[in-house]
C-alpha atoms as a PDB file:
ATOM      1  CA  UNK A   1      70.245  82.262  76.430  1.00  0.00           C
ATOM      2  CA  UNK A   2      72.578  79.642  78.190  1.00  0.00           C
ATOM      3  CA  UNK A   3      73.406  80.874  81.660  1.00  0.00           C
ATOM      4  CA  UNK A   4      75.537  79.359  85.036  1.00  0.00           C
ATOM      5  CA  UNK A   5      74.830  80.948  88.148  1.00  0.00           C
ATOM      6  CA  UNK A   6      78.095  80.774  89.626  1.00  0.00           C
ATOM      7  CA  UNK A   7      80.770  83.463  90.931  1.00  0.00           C
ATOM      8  CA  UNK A   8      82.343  86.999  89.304  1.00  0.00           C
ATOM      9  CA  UNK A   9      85.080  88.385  87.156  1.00  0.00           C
ATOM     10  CA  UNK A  10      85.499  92.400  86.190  1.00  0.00           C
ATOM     11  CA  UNK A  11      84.495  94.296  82.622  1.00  0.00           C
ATOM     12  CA  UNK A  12      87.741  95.944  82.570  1.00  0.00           C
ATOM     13  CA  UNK A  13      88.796  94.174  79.479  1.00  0.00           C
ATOM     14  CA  UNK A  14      85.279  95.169  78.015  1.00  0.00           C
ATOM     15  CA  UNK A  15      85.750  98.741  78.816  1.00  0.00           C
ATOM     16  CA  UNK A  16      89.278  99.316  77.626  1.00  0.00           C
ATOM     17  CA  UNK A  17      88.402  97.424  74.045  1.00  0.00           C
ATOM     18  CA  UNK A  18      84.997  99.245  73.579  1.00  0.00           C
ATOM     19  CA  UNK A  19      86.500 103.144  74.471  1.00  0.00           C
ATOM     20  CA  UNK A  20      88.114 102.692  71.098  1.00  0.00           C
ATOM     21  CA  UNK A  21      84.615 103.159  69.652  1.00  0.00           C
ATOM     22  CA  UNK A  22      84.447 106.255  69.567  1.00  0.00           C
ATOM     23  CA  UNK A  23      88.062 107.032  68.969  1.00  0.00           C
ATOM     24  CA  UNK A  24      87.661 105.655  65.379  1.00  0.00           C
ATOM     25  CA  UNK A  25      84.379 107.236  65.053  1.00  0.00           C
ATOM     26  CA  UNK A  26      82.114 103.961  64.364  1.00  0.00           C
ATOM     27  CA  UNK A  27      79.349 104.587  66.761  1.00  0.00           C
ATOM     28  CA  UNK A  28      76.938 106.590  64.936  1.00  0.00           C
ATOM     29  CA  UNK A  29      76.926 104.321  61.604  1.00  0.00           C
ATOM     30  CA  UNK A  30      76.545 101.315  64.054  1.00  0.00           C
ATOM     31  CA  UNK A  31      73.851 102.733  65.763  1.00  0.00           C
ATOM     32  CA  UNK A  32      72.193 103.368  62.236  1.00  0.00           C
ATOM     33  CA  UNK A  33      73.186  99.679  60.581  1.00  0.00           C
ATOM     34  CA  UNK A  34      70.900  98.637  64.056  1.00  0.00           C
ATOM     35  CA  UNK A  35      67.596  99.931  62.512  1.00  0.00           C
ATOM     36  CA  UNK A  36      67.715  98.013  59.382  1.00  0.00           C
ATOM     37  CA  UNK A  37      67.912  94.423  60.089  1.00  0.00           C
ATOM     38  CA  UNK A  38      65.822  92.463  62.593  1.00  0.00           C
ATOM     39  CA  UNK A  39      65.151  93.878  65.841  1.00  0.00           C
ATOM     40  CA  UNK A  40      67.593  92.180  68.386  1.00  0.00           C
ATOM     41  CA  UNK A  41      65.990  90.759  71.312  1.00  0.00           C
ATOM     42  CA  UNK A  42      66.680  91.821  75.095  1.00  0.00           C
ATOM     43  CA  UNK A  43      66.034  89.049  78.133  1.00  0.00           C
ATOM     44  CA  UNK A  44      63.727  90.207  81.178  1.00  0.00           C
ATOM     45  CA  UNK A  45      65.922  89.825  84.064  1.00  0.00           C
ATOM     46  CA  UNK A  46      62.792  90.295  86.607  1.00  0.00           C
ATOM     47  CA  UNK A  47      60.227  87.829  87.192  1.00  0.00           C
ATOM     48  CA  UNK A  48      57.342  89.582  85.615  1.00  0.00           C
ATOM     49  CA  UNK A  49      55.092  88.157  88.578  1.00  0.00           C
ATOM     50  CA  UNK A  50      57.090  89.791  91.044  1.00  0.00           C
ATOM     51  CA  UNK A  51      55.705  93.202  92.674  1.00  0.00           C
ATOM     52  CA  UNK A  52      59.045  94.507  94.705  1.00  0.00           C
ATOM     53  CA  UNK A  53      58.448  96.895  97.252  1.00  0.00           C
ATOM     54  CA  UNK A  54      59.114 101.049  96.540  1.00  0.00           C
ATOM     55  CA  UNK A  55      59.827 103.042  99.545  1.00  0.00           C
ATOM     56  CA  UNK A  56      58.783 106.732  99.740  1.00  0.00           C
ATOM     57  CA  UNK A  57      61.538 108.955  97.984  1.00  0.00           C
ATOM     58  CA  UNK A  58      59.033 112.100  98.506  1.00  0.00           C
ATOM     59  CA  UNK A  59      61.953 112.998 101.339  1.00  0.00           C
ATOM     60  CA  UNK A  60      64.891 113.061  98.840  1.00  0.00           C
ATOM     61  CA  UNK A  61      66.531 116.542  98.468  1.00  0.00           C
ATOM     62  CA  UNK A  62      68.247 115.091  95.349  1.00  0.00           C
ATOM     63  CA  UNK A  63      69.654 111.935  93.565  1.00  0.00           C
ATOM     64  CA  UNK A  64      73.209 112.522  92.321  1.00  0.00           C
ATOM     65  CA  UNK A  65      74.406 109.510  90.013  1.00  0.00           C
ATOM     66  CA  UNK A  66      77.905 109.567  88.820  1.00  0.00           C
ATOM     67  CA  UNK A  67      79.127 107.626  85.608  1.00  0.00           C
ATOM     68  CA  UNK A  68      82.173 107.867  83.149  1.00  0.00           C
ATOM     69  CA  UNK A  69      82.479 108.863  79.740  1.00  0.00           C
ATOM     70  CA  UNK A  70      84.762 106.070  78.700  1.00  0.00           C
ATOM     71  CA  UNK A  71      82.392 103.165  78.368  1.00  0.00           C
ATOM     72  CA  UNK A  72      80.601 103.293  75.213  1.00  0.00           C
ATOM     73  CA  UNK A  73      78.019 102.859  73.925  1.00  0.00           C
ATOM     74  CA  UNK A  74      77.051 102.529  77.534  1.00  0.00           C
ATOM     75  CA  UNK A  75      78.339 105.936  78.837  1.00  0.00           C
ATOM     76  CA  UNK A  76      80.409 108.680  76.698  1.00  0.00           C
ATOM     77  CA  UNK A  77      80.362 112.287  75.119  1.00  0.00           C
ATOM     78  CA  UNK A  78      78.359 112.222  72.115  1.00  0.00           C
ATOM     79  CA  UNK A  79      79.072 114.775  69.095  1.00  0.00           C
ATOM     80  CA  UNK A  80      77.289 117.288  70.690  1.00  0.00           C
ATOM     81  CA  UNK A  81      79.306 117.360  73.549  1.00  0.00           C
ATOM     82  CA  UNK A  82      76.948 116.088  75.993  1.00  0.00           C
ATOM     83  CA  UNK A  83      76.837 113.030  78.248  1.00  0.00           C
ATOM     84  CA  UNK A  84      75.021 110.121  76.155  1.00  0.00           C
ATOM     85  CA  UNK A  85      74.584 106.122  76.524  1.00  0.00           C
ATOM     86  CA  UNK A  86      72.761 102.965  77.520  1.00  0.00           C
ATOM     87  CA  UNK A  87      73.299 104.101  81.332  1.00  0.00           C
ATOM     88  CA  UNK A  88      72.548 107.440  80.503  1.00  0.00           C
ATOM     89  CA  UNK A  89      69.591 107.172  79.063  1.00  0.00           C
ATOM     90  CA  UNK A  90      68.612 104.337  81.819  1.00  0.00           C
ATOM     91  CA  UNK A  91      68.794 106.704  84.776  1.00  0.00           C
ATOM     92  CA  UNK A  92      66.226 109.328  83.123  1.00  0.00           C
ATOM     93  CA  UNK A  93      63.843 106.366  82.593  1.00  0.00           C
ATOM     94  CA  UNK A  94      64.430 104.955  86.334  1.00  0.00           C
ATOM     95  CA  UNK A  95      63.601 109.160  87.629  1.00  0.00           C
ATOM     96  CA  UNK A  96      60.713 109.274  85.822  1.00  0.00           C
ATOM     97  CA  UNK A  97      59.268 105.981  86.827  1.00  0.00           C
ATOM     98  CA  UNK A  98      59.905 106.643  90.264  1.00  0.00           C
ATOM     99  CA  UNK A  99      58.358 110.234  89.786  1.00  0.00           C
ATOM    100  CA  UNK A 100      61.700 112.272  91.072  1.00  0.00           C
ATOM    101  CA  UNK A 101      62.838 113.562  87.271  1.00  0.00           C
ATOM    102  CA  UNK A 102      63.444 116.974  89.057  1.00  0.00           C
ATOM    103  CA  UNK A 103      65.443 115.164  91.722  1.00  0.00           C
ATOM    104  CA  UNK A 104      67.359 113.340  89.214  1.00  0.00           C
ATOM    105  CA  UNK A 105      71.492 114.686  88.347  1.00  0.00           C
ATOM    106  CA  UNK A 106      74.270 112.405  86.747  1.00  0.00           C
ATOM    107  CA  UNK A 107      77.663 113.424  86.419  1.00  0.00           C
ATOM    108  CA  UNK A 108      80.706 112.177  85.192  1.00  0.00           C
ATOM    109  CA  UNK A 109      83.770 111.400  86.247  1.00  0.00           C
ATOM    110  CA  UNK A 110      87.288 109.338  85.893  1.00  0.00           C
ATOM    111  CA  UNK A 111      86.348 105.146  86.264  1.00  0.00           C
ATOM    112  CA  UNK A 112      89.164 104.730  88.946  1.00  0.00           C
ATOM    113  CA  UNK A 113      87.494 108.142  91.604  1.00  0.00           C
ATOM    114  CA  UNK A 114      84.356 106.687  91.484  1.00  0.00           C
ATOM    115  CA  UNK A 115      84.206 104.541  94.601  1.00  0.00           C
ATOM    116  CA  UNK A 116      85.698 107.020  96.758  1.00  0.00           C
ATOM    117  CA  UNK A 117      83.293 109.723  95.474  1.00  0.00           C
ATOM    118  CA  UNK A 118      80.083 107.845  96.619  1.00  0.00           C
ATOM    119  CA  UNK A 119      82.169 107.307 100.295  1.00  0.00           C
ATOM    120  CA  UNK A 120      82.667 110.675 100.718  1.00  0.00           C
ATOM    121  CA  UNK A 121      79.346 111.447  99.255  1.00  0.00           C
ATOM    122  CA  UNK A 122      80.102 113.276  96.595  1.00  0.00           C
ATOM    123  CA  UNK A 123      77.444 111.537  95.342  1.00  0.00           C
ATOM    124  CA  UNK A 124      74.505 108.928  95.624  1.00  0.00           C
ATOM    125  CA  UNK A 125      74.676 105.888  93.333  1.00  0.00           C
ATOM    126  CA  UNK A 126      77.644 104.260  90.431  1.00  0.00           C
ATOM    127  CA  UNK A 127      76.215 103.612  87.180  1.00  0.00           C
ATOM    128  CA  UNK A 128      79.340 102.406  85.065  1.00  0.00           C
ATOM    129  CA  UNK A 129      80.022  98.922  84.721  1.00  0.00           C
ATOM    130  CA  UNK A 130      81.709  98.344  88.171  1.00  0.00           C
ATOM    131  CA  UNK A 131      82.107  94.447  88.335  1.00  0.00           C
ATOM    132  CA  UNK A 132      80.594  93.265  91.100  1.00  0.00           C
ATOM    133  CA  UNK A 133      82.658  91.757  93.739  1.00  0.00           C
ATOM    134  CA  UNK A 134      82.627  90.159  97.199  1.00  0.00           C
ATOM    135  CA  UNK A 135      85.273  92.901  98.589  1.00  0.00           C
ATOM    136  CA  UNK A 136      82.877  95.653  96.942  1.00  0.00           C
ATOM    137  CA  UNK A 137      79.799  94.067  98.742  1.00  0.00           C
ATOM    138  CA  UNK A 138      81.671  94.413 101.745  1.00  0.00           C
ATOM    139  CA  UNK A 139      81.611  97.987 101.917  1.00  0.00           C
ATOM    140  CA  UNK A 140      78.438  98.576  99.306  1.00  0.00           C
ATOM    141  CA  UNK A 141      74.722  97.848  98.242  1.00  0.00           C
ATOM    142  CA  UNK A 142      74.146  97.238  94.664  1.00  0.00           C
ATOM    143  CA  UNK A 143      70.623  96.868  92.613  1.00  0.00           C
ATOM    144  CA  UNK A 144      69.997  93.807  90.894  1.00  0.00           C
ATOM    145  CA  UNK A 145      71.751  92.968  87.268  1.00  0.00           C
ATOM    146  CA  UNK A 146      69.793  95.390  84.493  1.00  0.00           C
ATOM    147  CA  UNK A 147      72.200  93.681  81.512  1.00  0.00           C
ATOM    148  CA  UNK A 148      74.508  90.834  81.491  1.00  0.00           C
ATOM    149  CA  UNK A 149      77.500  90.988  79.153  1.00  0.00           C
ATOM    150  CA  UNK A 150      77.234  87.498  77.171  1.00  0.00           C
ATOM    151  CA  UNK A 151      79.486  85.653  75.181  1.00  0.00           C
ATOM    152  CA  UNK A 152      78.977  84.761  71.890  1.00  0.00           C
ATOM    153  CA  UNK A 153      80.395  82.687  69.293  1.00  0.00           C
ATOM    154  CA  UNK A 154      81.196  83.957  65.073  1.00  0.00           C
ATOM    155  CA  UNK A 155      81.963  81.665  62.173  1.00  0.00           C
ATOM    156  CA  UNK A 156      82.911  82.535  59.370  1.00  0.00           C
ATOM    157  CA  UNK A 157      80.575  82.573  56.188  1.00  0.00           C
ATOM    158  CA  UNK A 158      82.480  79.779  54.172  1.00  0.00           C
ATOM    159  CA  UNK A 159      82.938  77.182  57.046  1.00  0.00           C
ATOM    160  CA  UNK A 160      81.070  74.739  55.851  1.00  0.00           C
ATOM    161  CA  UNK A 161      78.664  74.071  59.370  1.00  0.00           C
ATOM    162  CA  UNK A 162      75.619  71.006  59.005  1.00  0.00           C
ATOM    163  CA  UNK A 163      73.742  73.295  61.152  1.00  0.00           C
ATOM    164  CA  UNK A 164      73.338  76.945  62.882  1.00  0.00           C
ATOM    165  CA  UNK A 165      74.464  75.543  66.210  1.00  0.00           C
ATOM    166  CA  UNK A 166      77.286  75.282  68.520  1.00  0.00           C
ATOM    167  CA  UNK A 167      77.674  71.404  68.077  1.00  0.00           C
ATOM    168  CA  UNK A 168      78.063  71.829  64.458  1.00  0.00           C
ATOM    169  CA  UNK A 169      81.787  73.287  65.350  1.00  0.00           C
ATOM    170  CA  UNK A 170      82.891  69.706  66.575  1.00  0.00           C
ATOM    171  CA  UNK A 171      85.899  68.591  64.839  1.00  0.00           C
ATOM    172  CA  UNK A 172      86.388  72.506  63.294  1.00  0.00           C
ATOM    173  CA  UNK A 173      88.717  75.520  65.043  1.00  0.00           C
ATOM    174  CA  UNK A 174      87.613  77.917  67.314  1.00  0.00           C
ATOM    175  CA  UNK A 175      89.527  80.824  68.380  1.00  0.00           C
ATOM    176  CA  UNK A 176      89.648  82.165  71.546  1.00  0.00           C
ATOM    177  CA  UNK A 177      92.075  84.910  73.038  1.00  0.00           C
ATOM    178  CA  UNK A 178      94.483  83.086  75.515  1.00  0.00           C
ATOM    179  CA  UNK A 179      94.203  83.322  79.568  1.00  0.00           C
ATOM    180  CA  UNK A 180      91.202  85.475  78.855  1.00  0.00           C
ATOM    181  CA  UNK A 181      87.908  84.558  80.956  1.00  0.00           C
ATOM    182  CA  UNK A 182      86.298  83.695  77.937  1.00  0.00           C
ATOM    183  CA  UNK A 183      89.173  81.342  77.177  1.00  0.00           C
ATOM    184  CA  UNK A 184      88.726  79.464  80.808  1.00  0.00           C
ATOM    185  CA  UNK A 185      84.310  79.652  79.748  1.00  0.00           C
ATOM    186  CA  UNK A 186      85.019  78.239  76.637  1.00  0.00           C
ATOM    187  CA  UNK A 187      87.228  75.173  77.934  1.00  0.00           C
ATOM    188  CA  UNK A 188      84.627  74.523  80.794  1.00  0.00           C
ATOM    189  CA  UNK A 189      80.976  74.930  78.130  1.00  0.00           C
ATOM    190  CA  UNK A 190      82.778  73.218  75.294  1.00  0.00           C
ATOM    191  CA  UNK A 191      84.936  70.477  76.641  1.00  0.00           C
ATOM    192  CA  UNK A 192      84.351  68.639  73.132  1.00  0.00           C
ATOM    193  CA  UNK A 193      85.404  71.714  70.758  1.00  0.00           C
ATOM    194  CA  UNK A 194      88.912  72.177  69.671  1.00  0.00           C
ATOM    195  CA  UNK A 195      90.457  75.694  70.371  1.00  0.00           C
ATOM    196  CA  UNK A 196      93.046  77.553  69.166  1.00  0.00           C
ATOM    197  CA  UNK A 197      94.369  80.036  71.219  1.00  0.00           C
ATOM    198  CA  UNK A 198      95.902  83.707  70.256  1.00  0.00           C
ATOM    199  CA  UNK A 199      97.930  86.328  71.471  1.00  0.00           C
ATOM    200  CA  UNK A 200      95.055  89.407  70.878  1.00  0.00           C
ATOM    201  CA  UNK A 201      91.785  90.030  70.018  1.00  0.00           C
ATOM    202  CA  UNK A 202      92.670  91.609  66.431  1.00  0.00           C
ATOM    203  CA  UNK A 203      95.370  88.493  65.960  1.00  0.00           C
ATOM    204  CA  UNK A 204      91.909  86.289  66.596  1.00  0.00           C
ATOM    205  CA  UNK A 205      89.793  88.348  64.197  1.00  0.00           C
ATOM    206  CA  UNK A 206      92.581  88.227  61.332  1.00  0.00           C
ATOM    207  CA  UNK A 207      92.578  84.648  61.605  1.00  0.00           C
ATOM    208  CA  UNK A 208      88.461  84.699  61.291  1.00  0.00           C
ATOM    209  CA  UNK A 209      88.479  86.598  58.535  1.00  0.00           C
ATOM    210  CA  UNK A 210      90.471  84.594  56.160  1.00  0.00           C
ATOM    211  CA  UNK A 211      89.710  81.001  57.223  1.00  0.00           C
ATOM    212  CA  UNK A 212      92.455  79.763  59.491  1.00  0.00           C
ATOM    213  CA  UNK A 213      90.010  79.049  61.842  1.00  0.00           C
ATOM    214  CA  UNK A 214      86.136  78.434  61.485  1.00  0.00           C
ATOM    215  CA  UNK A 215      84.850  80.216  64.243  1.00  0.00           C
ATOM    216  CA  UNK A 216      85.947  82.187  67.249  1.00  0.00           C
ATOM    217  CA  UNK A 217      84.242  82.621  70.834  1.00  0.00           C
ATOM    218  CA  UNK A 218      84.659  86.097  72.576  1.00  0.00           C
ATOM    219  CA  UNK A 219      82.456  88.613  74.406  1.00  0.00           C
ATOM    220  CA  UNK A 220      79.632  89.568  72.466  1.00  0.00           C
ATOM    221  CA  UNK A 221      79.141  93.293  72.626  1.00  0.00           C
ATOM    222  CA  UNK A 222      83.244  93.454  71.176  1.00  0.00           C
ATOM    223  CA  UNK A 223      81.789  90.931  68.298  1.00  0.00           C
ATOM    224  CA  UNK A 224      78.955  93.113  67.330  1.00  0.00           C
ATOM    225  CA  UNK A 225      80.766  96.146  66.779  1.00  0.00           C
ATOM    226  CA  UNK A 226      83.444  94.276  64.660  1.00  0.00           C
ATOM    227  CA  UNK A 227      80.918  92.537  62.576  1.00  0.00           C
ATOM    228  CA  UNK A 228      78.645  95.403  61.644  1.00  0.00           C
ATOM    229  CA  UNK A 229      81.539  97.423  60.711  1.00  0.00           C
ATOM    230  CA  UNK A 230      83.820  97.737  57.595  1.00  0.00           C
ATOM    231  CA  UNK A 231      86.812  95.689  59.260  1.00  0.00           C
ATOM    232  CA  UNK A 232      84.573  92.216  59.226  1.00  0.00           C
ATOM    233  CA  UNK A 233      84.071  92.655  55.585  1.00  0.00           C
ATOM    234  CA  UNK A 234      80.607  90.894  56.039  1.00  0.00           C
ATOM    235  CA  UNK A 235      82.963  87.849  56.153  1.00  0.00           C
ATOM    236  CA  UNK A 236      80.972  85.854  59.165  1.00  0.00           C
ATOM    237  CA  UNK A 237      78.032  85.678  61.385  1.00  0.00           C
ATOM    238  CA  UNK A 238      76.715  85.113  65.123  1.00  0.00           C
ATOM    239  CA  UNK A 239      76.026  81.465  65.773  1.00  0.00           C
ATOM    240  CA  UNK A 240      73.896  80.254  68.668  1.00  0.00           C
ATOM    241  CA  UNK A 241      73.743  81.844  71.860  1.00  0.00           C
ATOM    242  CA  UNK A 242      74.173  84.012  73.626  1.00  0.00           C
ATOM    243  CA  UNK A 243      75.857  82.889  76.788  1.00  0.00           C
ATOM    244  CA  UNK A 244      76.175  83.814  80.341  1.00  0.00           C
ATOM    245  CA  UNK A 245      78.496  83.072  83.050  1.00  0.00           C
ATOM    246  CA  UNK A 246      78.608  84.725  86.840  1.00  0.00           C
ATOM    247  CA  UNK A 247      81.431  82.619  86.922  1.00  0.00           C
ATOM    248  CA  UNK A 248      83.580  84.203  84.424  1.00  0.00           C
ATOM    249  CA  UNK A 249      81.636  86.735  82.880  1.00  0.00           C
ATOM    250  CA  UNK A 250      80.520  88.741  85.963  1.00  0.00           C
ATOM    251  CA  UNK A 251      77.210  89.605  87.888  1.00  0.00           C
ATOM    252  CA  UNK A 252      75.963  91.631  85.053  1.00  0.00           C
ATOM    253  CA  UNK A 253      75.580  95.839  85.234  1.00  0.00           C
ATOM    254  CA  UNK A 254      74.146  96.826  88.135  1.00  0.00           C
ATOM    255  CA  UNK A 255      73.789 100.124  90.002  1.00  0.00           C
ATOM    256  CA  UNK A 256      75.712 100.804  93.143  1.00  0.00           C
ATOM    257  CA  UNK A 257      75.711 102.547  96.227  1.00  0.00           C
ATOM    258  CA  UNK A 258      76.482 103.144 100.142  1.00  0.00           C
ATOM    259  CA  UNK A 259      75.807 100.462 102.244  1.00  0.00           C
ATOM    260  CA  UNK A 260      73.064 102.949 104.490  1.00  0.00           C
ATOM    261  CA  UNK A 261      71.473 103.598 100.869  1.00  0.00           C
ATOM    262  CA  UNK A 262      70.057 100.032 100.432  1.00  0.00           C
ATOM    263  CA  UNK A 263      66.123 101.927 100.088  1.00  0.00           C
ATOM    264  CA  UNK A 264      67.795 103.186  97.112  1.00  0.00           C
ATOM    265  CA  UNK A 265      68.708  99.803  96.141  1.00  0.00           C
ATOM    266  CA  UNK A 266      65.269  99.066  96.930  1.00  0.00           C
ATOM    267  CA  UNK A 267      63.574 101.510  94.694  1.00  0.00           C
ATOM    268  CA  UNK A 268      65.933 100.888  91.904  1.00  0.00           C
ATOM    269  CA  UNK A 269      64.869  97.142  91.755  1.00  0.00           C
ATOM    270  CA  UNK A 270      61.184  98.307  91.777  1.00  0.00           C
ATOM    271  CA  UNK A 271      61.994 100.749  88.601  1.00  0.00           C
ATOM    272  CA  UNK A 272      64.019  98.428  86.858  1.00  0.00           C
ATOM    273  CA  UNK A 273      61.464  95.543  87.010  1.00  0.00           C
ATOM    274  CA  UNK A 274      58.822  98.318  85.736  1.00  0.00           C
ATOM    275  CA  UNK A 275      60.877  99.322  82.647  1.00  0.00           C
ATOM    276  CA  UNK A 276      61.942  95.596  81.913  1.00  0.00           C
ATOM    277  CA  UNK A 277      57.664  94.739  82.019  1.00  0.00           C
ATOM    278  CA  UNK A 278      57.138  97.781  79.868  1.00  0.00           C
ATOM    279  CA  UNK A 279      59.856  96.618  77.305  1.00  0.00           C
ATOM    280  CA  UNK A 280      61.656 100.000  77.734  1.00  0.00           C
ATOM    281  CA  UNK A 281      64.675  98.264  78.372  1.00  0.00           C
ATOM    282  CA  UNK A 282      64.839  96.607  75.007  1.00  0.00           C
ATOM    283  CA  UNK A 283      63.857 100.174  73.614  1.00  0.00           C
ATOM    284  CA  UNK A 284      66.658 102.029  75.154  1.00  0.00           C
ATOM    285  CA  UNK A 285      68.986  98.620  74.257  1.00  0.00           C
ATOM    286  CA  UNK A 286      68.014  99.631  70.116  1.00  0.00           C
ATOM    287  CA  UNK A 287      69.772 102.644  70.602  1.00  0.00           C
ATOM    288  CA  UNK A 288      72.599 101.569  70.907  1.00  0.00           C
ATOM    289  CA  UNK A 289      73.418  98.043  70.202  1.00  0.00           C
ATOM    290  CA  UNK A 290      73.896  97.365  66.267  1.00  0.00           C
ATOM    291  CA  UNK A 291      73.087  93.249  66.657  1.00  0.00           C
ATOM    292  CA  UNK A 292      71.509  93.132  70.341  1.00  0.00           C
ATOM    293  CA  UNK A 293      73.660  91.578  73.014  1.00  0.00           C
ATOM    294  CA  UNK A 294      71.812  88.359  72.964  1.00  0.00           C
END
C-alpha cells in the first residue's frame, strides 16, 4: 500500500455513491461473491509492538455510540430490519475487548444531527465516517484511523498492459472523474500518465467498459462494488495498489467524541490495536467487502 502522510478531505462523495447499495439490492450477493475468491488482505494500522495504555472504564454507567444507517456496507438496515455493518459489528468487538458488552448501546440517527447529539450528550462517541478535520478537532477528540479509504486503479481486460503495474499505463488513458479529489491525487502520484477526465462516475465506467479508455483511477470501495457486480460484465480488473492519501483522501475512519472524553479515546486506541493484533479486523472486513479495500 502506497501512502502520503499529508492533510484531509471529507467521505461525503463516498457516502452518497455507496447508499445506493442497498437501494438496488446488491449487497447480499456481494457479500457472498467475497467468500469465493482469494481472501482480500487488510493493513495493521497499529504498531504491533506498541502496548497503549487502557484506563479503568469499571466507573462507566453506559457507552452510547450513535451511527447512521446510510453508509453501507459500513452502517445500514439489513433485511431483517436491524442495524448491521463494518461499524456495527466493530463496536461489539471494541465492548467486548474492553469487557463493558453490557455497557455497550449504538443507535442510529440522521448523518447531518450527529455532531450536535454528542454536544448535548445525547450520546458518547460518532462511529460513521465523519471526515476528520482541523475545525472538528477544535471542538472534539477522535481515536486513531481503524480503515483508510484507498484509491485504486481498474483496466480493462483487453488493454493490452506489459505488466500488472501502474507504470505499464504510460502512454495509455486513464479516466478519472473531473475536480474530484481523486482527480487532483491522480495528477500529483502520476505526473507521467495521461488522463482523461469525465463528467460522472457512471460516464467514467461506460467508457471502461467498452475500451475508450484503458484504465480508470477512482476510490476503491466504489470500484469493488461495480466490478463484482453484473454492471462490470467481468470486463476489467484491479491493478496495483492500493493507495492512500491524508492529503486528498482523508484521515481514514475513526471514532469520535467530546473533547472531556479523550479516556475514551484512550481506551478505544487500546481495543483497536488488540483487534488489529488478533486479525479481527480483517475478519469483520470479509463480511463485508467483496474484493478487500486494499
Amino acid at each position: 500500500m502506497i501512502r502520503a502522510e499529508v492533510s484531509s478531505l471529507g467521505l461525503r462523495g463516498v457516502r452518497a455513491i455507496v447508499a445506493t447499495i442497498l437501494l438496488l439490492g446488491l449487497l447480499a450477493p456481494l457479500m457472498a461473491r467475497a467468500d469465493e475468491g482469494a481472501v482480500p488482505d487488510f493493513p495493521v494500522l497499529f504498531d504491533a509492538r506498541e502496548r497503549l495504555p487502557r484506563p479503568d472504564l469499571s466507573v462507566l454507567l453506559r457507552l452510547r455510540f450513535l451511527t447512521t444507517t446510510d453508509f453501507p456496507p459500513f452502517n445500514f438496515i439489513d433485511q431483517t430490519g436491524h442495524l448491521a455493518g463494518f461499524q456495527v459489528d466493530l463496536v461489539r468487538e471494541i465492548c467486548a475487548e474492553l469487557g463493558i458488552e453490557a455497557k455497550c448501546q449504538i443507535q442510529a440517527m440522521p448523518f447531518a444531527d450527529l455532531q450536535a447529539a454528542l454536544t448535548n450528550k445525547q450520546g458518547d462517541a460518532v462511529i460513521a465516517g465523519t471526515a476528520v478535520t482541523g475545525e472538528l478537532r477544535r471542538s472534539f477528540a477522535f481515536s486513531r484511523p481503524f480503515a483508510m479509504l484507498p484509491a485504486r486503479f481498474v483496466r480493462n481486460r483487453s488493454a493490452r498492459l506489459d505488466v500488472e503495474e501502474v507504470g505499464a499505463l504510460r502512454g495509455k488513458s486513464v479516466g478519472v472523474v473531473a475536480a474530484t479529489a481523486h482527480e487532483a491525487m491522480f495528477k500529483a502520484f502520476f505526473p507521467d500518465l495521461r488522463s482523461v477526465p469525465f463528467e460522472s462516475r457512471s460516464a467514467m465506467l461506460d467508457a471502461l467498459k467498452k475500451g475508450d479508455v484503458d484504465a480508470v483511477f477512482a476510490d476503491g470501495l466504489q470500484l469493488s462494488f461495480w466490478l463484482a457486480s453484473d454492471a462490470s460484465a467481468q470486463c476489467c480488473a484491479l491493478l496495483d495498489g492500493p493507495f492512500v492519501s491524508e492529503r486528498f483522501l482523508g484521515e481514514g475512519l475513526t471514532i469520535m467524541m467530546r473533547q472531556e472524553d479523550q479516556f475514551l479515546a484512550e481506551a478505544f486506541d487500546s481495543a483497536l490495536a488488540a483487534l488489529s493484533r488478533k486479525g479481527r479486523l480483517k475478519e469483520i472486513s470479509l463480511r463485508y467487502f467483496p474484493l478487500g479495500l486494499y
